[in-house]
C-alpha atoms as a PDB file:
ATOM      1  CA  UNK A   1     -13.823   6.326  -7.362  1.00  0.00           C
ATOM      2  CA  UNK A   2     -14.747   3.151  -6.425  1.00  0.00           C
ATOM      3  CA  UNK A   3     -14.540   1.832  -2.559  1.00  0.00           C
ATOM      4  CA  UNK A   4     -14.123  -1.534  -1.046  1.00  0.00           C
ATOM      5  CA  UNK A   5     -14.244  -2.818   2.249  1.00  0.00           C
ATOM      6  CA  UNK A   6     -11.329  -1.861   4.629  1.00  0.00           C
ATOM      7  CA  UNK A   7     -10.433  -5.241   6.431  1.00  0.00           C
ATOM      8  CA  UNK A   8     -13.477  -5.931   9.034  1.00  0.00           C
ATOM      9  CA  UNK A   9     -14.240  -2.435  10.151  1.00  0.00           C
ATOM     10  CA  UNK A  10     -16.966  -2.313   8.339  1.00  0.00           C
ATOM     11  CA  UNK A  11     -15.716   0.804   6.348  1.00  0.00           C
ATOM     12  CA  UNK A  12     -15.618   1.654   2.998  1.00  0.00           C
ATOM     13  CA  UNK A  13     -12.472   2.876   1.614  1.00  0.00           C
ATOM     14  CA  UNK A  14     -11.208   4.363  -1.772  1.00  0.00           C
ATOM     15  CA  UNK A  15      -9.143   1.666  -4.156  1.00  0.00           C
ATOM     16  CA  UNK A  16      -6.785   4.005  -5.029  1.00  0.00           C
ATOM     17  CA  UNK A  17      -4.537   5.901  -2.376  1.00  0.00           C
ATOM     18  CA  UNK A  18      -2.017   7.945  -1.766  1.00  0.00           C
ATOM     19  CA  UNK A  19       1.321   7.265  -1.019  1.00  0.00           C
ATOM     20  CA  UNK A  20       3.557   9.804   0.682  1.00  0.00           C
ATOM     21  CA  UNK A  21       7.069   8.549   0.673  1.00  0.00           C
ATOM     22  CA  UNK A  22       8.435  10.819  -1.877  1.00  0.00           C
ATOM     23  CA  UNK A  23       7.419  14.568  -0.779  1.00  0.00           C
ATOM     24  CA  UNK A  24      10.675  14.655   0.877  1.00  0.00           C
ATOM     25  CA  UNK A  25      11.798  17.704  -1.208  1.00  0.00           C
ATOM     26  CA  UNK A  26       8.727  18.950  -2.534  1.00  0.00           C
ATOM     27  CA  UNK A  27       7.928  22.439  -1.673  1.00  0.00           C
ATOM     28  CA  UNK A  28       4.403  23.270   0.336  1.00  0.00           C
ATOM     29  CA  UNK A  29       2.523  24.235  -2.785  1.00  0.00           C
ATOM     30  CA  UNK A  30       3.941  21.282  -5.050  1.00  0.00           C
ATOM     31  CA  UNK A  31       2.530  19.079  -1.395  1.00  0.00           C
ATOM     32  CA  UNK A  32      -1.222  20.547  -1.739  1.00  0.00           C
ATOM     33  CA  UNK A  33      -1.459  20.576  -5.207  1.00  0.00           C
ATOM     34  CA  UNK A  34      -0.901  16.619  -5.113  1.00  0.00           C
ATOM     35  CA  UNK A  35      -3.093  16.423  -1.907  1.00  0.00           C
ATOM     36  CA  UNK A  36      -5.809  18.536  -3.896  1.00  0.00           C
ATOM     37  CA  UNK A  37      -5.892  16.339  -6.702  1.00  0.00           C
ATOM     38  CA  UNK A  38      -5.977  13.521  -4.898  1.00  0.00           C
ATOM     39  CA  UNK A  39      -9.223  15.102  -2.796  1.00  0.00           C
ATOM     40  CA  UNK A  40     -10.609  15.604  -6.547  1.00  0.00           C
ATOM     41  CA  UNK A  41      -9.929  12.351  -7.846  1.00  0.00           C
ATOM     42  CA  UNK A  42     -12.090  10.995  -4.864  1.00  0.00           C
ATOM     43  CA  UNK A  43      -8.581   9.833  -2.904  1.00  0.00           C
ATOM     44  CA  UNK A  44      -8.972  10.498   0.833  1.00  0.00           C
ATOM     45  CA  UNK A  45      -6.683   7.799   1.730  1.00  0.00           C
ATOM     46  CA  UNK A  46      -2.714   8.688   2.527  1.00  0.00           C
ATOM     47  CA  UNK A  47      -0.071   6.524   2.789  1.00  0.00           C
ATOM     48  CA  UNK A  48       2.903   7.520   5.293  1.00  0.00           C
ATOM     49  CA  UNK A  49       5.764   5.981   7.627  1.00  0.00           C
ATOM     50  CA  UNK A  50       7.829   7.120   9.974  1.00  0.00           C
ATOM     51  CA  UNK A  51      10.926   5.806   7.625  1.00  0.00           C
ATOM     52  CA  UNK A  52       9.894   8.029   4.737  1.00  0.00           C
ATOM     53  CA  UNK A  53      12.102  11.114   4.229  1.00  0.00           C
ATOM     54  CA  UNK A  54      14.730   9.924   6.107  1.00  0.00           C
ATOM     55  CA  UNK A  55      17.375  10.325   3.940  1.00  0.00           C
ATOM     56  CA  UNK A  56      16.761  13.470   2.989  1.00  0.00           C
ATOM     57  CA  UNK A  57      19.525  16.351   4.286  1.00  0.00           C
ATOM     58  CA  UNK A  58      18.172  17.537   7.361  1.00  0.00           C
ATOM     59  CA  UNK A  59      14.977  15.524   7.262  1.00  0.00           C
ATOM     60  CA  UNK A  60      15.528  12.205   9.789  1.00  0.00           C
ATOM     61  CA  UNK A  61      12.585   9.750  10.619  1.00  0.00           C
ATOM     62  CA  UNK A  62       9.056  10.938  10.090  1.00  0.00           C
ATOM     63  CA  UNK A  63      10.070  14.154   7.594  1.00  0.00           C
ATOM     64  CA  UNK A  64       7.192  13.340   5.092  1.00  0.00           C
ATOM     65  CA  UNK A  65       4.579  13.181   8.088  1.00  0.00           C
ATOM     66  CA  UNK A  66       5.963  16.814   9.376  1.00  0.00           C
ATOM     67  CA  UNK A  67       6.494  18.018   5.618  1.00  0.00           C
ATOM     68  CA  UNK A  68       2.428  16.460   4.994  1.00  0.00           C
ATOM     69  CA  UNK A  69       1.578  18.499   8.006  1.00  0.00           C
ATOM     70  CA  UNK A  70       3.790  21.918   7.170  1.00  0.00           C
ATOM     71  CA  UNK A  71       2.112  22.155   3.914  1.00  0.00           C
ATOM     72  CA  UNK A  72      -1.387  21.497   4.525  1.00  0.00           C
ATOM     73  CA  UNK A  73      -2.350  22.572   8.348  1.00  0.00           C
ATOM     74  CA  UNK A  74      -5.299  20.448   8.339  1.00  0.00           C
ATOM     75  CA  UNK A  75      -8.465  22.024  10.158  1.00  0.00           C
ATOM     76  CA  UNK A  76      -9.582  19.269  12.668  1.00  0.00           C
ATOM     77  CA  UNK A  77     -13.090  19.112  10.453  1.00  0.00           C
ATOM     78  CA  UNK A  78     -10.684  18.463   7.578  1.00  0.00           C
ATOM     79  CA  UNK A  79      -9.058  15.984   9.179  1.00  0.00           C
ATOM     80  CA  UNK A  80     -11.540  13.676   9.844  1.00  0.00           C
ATOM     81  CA  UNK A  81     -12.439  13.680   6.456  1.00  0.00           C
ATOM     82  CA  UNK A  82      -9.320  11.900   5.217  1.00  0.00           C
ATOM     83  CA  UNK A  83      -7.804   8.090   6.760  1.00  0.00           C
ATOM     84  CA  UNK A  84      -4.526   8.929   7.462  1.00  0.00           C
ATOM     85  CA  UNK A  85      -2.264   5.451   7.742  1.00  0.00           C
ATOM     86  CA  UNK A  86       1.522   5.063   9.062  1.00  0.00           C
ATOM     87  CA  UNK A  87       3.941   2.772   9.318  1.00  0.00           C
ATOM     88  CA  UNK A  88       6.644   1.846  11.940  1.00  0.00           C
ATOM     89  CA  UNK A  89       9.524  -1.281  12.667  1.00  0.00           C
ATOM     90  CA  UNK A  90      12.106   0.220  10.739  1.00  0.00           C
ATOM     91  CA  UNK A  91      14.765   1.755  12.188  1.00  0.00           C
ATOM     92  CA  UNK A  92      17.758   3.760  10.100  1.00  0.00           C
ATOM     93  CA  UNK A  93      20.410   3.470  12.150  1.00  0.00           C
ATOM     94  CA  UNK A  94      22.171   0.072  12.033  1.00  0.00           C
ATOM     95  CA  UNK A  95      19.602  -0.886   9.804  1.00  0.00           C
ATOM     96  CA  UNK A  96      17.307  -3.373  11.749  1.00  0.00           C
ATOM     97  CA  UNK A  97      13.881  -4.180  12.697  1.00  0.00           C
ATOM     98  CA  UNK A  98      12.127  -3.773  16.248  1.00  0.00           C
ATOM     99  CA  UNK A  99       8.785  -4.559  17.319  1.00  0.00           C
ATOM    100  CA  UNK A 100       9.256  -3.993  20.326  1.00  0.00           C
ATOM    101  CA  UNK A 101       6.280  -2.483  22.634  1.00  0.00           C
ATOM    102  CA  UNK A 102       8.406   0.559  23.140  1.00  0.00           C
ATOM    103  CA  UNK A 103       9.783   1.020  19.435  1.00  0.00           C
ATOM    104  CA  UNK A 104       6.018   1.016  18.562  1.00  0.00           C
ATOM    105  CA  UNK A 105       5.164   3.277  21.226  1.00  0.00           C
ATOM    106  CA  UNK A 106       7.687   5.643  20.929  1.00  0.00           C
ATOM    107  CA  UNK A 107       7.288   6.060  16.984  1.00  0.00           C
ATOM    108  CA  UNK A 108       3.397   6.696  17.269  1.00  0.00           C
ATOM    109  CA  UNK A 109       3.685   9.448  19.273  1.00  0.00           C
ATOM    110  CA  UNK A 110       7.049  10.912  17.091  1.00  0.00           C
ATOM    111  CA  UNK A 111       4.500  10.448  14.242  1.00  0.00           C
ATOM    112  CA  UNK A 112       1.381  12.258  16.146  1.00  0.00           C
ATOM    113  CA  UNK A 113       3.643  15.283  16.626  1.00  0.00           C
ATOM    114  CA  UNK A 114       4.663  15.224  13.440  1.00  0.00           C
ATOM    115  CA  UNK A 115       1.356  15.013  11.405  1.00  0.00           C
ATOM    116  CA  UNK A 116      -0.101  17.558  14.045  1.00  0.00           C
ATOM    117  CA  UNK A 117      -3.323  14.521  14.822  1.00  0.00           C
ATOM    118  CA  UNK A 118      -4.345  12.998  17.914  1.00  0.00           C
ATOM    119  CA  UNK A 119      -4.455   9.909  16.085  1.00  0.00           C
ATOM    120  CA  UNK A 120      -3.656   7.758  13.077  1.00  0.00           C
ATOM    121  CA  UNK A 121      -6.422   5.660  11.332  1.00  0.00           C
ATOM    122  CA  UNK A 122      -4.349   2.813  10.699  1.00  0.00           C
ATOM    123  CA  UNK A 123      -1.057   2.013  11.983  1.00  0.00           C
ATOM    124  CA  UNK A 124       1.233  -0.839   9.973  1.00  0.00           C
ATOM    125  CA  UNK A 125       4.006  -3.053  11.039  1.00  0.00           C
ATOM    126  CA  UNK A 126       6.369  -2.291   8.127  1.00  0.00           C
ATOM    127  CA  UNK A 127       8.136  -4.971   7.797  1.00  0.00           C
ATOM    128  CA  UNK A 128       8.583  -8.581   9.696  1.00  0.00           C
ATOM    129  CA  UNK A 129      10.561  -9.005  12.435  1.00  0.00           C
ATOM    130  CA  UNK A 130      12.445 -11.851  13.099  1.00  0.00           C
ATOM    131  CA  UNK A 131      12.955 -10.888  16.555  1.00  0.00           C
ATOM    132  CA  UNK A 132       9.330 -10.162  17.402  1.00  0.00           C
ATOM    133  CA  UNK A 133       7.420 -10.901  20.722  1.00  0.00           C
ATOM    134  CA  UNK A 134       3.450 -10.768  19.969  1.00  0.00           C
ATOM    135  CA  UNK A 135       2.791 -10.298  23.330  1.00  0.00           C
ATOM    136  CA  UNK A 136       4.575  -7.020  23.204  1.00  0.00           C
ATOM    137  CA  UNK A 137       3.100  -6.037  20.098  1.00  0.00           C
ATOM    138  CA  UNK A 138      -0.338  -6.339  21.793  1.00  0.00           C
ATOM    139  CA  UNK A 139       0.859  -4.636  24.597  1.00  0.00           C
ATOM    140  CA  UNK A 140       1.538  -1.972  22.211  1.00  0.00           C
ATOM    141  CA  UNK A 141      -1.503  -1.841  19.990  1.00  0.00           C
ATOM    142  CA  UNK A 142      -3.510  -2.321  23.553  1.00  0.00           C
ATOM    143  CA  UNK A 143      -2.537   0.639  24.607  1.00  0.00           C
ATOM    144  CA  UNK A 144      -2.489   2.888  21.724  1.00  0.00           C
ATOM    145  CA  UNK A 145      -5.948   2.121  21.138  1.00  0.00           C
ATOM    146  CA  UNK A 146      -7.270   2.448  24.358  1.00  0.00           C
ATOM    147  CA  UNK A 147      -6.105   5.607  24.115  1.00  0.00           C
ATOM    148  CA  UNK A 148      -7.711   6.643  21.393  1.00  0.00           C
ATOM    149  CA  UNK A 149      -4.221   7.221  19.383  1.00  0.00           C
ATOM    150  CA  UNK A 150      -4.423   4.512  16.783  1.00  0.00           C
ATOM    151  CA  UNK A 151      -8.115   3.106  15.300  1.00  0.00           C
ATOM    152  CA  UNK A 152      -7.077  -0.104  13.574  1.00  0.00           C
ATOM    153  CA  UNK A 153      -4.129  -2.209  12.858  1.00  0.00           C
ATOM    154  CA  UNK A 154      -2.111  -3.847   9.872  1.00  0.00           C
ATOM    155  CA  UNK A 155       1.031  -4.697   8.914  1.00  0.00           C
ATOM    156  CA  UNK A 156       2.961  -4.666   5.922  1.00  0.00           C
ATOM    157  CA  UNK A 157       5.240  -7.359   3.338  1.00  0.00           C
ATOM    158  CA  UNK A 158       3.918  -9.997   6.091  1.00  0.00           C
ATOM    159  CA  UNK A 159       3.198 -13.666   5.454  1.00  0.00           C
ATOM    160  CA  UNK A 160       0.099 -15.701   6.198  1.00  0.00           C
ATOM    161  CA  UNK A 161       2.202 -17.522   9.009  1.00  0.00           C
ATOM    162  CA  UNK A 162       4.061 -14.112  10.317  1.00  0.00           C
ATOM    163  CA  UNK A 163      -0.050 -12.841  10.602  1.00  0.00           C
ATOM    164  CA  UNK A 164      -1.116 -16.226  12.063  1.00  0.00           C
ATOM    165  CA  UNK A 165       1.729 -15.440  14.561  1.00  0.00           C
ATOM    166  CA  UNK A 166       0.675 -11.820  15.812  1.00  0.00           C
ATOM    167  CA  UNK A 167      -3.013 -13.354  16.238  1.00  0.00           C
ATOM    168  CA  UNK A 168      -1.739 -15.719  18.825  1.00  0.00           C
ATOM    169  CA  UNK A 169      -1.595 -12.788  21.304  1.00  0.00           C
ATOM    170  CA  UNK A 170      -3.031  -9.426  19.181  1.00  0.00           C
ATOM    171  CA  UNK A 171      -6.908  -9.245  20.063  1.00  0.00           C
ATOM    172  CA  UNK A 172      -7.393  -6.193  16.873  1.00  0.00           C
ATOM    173  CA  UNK A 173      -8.083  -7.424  13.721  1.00  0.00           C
ATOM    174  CA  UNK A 174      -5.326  -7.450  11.267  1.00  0.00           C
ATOM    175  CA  UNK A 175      -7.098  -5.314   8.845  1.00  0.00           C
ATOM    176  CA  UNK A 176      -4.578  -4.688   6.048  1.00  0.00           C
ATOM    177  CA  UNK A 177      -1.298  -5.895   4.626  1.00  0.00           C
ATOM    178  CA  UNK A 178       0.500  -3.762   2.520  1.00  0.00           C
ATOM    179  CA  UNK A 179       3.004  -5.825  -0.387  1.00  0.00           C
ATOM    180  CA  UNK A 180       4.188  -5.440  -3.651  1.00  0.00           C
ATOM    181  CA  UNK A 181       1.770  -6.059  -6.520  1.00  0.00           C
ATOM    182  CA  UNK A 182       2.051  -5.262  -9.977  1.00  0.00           C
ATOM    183  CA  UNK A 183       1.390  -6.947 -13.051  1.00  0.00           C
ATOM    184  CA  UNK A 184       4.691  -7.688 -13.814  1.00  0.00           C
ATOM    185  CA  UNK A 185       5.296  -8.845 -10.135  1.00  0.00           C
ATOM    186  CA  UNK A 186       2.656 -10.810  -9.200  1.00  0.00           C
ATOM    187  CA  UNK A 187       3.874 -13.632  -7.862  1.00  0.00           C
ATOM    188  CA  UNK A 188       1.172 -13.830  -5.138  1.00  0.00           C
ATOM    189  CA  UNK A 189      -1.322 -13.892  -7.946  1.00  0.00           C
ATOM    190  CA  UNK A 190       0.570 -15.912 -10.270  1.00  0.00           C
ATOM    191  CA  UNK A 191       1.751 -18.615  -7.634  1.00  0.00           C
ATOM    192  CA  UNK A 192      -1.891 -20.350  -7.308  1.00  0.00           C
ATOM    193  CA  UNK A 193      -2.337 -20.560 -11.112  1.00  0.00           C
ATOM    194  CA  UNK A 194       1.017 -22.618 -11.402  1.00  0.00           C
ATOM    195  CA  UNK A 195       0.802 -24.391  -8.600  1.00  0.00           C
ATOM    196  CA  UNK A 196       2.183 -28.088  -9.276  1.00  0.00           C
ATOM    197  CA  UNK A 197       4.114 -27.081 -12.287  1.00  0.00           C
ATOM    198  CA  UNK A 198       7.799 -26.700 -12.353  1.00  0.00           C
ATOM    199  CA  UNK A 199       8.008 -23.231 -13.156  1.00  0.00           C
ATOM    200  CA  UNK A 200       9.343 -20.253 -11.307  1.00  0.00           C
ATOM    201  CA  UNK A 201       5.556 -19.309 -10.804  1.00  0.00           C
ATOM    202  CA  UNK A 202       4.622 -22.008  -8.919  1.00  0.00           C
ATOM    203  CA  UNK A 203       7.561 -21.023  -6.446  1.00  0.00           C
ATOM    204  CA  UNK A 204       6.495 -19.801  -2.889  1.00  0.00           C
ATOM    205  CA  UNK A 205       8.020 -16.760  -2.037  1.00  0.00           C
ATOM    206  CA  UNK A 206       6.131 -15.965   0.597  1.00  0.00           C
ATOM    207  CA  UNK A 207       4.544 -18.736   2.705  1.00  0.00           C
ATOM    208  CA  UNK A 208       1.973 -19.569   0.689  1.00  0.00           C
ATOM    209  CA  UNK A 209      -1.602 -18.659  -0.494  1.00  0.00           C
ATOM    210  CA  UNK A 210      -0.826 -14.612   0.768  1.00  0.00           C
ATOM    211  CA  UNK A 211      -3.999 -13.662  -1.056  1.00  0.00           C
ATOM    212  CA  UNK A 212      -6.050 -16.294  -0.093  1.00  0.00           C
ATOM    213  CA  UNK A 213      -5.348 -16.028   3.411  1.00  0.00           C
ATOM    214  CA  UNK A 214      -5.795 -12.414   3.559  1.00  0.00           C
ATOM    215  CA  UNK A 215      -9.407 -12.641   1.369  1.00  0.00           C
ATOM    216  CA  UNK A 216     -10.419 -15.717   4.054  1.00  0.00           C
ATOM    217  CA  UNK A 217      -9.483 -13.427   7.095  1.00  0.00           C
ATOM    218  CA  UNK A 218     -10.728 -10.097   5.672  1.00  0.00           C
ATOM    219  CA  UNK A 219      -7.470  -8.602   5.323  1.00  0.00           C
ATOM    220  CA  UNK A 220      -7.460  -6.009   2.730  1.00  0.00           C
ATOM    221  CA  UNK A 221      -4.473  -6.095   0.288  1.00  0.00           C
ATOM    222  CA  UNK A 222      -2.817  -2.873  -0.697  1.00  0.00           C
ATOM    223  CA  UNK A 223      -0.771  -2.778  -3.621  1.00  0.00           C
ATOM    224  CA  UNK A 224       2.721  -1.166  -3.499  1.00  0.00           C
ATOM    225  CA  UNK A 225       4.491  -0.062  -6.683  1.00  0.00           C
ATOM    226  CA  UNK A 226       1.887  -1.059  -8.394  1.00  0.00           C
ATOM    227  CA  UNK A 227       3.744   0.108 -11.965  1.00  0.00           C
ATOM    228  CA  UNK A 228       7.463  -1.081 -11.121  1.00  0.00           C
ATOM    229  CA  UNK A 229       8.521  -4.139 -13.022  1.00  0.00           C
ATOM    230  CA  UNK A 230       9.994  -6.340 -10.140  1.00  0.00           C
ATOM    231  CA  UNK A 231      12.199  -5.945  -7.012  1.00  0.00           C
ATOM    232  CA  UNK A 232      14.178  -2.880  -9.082  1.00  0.00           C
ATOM    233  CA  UNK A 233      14.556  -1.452 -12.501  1.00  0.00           C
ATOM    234  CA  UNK A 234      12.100   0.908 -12.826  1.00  0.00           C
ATOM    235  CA  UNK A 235       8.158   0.990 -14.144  1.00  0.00           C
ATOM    236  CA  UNK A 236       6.840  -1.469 -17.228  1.00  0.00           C
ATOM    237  CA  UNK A 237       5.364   1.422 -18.590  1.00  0.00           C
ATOM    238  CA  UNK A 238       6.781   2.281 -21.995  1.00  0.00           C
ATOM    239  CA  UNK A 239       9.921  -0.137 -21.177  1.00  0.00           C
ATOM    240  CA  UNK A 240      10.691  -1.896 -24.475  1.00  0.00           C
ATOM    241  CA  UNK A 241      11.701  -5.181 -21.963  1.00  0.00           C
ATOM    242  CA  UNK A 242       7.922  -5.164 -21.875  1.00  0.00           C
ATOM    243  CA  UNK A 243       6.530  -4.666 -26.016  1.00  0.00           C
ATOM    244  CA  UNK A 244       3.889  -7.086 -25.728  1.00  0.00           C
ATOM    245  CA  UNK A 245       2.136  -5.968 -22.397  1.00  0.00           C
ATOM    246  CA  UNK A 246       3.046  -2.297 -23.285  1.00  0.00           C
ATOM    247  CA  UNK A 247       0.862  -2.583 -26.705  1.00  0.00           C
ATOM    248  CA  UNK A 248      -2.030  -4.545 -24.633  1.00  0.00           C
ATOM    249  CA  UNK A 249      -1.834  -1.545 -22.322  1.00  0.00           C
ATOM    250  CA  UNK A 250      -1.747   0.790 -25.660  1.00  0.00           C
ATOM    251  CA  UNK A 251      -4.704  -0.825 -27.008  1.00  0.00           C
ATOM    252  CA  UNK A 252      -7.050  -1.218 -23.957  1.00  0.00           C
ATOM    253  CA  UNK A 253      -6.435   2.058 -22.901  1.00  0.00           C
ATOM    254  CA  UNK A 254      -7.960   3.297 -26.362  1.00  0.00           C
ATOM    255  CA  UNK A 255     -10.596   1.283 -26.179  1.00  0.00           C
ATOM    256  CA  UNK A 256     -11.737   2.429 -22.479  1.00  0.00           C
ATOM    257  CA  UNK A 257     -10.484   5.915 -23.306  1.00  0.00           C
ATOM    258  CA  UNK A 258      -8.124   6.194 -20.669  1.00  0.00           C
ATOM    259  CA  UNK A 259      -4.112   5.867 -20.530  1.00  0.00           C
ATOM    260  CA  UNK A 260      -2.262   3.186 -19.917  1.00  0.00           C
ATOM    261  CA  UNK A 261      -1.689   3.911 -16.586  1.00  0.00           C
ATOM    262  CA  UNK A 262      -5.148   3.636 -16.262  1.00  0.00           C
ATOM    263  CA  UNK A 263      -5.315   0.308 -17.172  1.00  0.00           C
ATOM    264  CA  UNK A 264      -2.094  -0.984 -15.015  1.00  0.00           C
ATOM    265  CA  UNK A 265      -4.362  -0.024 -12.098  1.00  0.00           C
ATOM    266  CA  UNK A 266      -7.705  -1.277 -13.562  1.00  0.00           C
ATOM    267  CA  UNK A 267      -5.594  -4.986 -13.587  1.00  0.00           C
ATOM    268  CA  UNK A 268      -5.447  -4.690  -9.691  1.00  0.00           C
ATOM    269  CA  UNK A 269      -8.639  -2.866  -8.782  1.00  0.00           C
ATOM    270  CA  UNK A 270     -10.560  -5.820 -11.034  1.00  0.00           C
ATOM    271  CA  UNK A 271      -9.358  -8.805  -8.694  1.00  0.00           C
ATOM    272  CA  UNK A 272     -12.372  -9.575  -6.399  1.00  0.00           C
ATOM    273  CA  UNK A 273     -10.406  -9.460  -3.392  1.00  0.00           C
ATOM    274  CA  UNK A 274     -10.523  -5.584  -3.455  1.00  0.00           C
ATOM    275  CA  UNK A 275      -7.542  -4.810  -3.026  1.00  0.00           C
ATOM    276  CA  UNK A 276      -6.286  -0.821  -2.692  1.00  0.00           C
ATOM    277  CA  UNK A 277      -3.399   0.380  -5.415  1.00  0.00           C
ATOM    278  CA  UNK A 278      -0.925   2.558  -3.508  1.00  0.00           C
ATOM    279  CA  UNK A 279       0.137   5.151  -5.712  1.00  0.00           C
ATOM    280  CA  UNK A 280       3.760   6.601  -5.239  1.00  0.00           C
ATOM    281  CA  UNK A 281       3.833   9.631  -7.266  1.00  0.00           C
ATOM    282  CA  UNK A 282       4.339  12.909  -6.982  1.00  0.00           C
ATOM    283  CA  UNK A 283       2.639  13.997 -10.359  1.00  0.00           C
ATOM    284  CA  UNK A 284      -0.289  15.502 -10.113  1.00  0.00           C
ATOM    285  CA  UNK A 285      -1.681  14.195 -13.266  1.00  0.00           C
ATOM    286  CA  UNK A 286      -0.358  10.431 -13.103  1.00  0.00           C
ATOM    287  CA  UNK A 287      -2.888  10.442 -10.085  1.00  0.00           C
ATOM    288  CA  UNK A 288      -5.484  11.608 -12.115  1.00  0.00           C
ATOM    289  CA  UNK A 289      -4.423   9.168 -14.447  1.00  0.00           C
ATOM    290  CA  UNK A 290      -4.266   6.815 -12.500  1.00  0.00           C
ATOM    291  CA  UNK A 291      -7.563   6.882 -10.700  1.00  0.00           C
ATOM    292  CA  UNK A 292      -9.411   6.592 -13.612  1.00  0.00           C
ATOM    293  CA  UNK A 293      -8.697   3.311 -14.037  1.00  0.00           C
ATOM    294  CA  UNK A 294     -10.743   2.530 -10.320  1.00  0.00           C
ATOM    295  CA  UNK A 295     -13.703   1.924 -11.768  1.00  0.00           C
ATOM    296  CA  UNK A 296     -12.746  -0.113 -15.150  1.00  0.00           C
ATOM    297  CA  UNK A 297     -13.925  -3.611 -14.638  1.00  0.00           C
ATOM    298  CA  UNK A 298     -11.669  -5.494 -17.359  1.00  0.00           C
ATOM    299  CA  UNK A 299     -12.792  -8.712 -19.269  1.00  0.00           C
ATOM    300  CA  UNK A 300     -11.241 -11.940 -18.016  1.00  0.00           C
ATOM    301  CA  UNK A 301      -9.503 -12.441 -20.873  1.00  0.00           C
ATOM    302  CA  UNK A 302      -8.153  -8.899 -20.857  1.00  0.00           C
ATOM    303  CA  UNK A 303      -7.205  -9.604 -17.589  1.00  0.00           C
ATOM    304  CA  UNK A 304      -5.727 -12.796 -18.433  1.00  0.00           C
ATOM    305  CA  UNK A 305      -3.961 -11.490 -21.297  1.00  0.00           C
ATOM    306  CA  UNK A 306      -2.388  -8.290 -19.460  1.00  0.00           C
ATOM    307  CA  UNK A 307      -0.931 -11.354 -16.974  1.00  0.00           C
ATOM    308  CA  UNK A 308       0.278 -13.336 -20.094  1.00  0.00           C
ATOM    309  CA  UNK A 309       1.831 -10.454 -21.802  1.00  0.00           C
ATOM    310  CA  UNK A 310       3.660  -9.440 -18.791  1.00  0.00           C
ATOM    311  CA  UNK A 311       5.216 -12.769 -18.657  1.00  0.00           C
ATOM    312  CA  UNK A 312       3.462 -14.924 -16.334  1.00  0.00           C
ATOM    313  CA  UNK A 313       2.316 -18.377 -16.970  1.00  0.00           C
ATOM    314  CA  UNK A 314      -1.101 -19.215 -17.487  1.00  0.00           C
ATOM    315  CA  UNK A 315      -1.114 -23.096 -17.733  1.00  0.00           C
END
């Protein structure tokens, strides 16, 4: 498994993680067989939030976090083997956003409880918040640090500008920001290479130059749904909307004797701005899968072409 640097800590951690949102209804052993395989696969990097599980009957805000913790009892030597990383700003009810220093408060200590820690690694501002007060937010991360509850910061789906923002009055670095990034949705990749064209490429979509700004600032980029084909529908993988990238994927996979899946994440983990792929599964194997492809360093042109073939321009 191949590491990269995590923001400006000065840490290394794993390009491939672990994403939790789905364990909702998986039963303790089906939780550590994943977390197991993970540990295997050289994974020690989980993805959670406090929204995750909500739906689920009987489950509410921060179900995955207690279901994570039911199933696996960490010892505390354990424990400080693995990064464990939440999220918070969502709330369910009248669905809304709130930054607010006692929303952010208030859900780290729901999700300490619930993932039996004393702390989270990294804590994430899920999503933006129109409403937001930096001052409050550094208030909030102030506090939680300086009492040893939270270790570093991020957020999450945030623009350069929305970052630039929380700066004015956060003193932590901004050491992650979590967005959606897969090869067929890769606008923030895709965006520089059309720039001054008139094609939906060259469209900003989110303030500009994301992944420059976060690779000039140290921010480290994590991937979510790295296989889903846009906004909805589904993954690329095996979709006959996709016949041209799916027989690329076909073909390098054979030739780096790996699967396909492999190579979906190899397109990420090959962009030198080291960015981490967030897997969502819940199959063991499709991690295993999946981390295999850390380490492939694709060709530019097999790069290239996987963009092409997903339908991206490449002037």
């Amino acid at each position: 498994m191949r590491t990269v640097p995590f923001g400006t800590t000065g840490a290394l951690a794993p390009n491939v993680i672990s994403g939790l949102m789905r364990i909702a209804d998986k039963t303790d052993e089906q939780i550590r067989e994943l977390y197991t395989t993970a540990r295997e696969a050289g994974i020690d990097f989980f993805d959670h939030a406090d929204l995750y599980g909500f739906r689920h009957p009987g489950g509410g805000t921060h179900h995955c976090e207690r279901r994570f913790n039911e199933a696996l009892g960490l010892s505390a030597a354990e424990r400080e083997q693995i990064t464990l990383q939440t999220k918070t700003s969502i709330v369910d009810e009248q669905w809304h956003y709130d930054s607010s220093y006692e929303h952010i408060v208030s859900s780290v200590e729901d999700s300490l409880r619930a993932l039996g820690t004393d702390y989270v690694d990294v804590l994430l501002l899920h999503r933006p918040d129109a409403l937001v007060e930096p001052d409050e937010v550094a208030r909030a991360f102030n506090e939680l640090e300086s009492a040893g509850k939270v270790r570093s910061f991020g957020v999450s789906n945030h623009t350069p500008r929305q970052i630039d923002l929380l700066k004015t009055a956060v003193r932590q670095p901004i050491v992650t920001n979590q967005v959606q990034l897969s090869v067929t949705h890769a606008t923030i990749v895709a965006q520089g290479l059309a720039a001054n064209m008139a094609v939906d490429d060259a469209l900003t979509r989110d303030g500009g130059g994301l992944l420059d700004h976060c690779r000039i600032n140290g921010i480290t980029v994590q991937a979510w749904s790295p296989f889903q084909k846009g906004a909805q529908g589904g993954v690329f993988l095996g979709d006959e909307e996709f016949p041209r990238l799916n027989a690329m994927l076909d073909e390098l996979a054979v030739k780096y004797g790996v699967t396909p899946l492999a190579i979906a994440t190899a397109w990420i983990t090959r962009h030198p701005a080291g960015m981490q792929v967030v897997l969502g599964t819940t199959t063991p194997q499709r991690i295993t899968d999946a981390a295999a492809g850390s380490d492939i360093r694709l060709t530019r042109g097999e790069w290239y072409g996987l963009l092409q073939a997903a339908g991206h321009r490449v002037p």
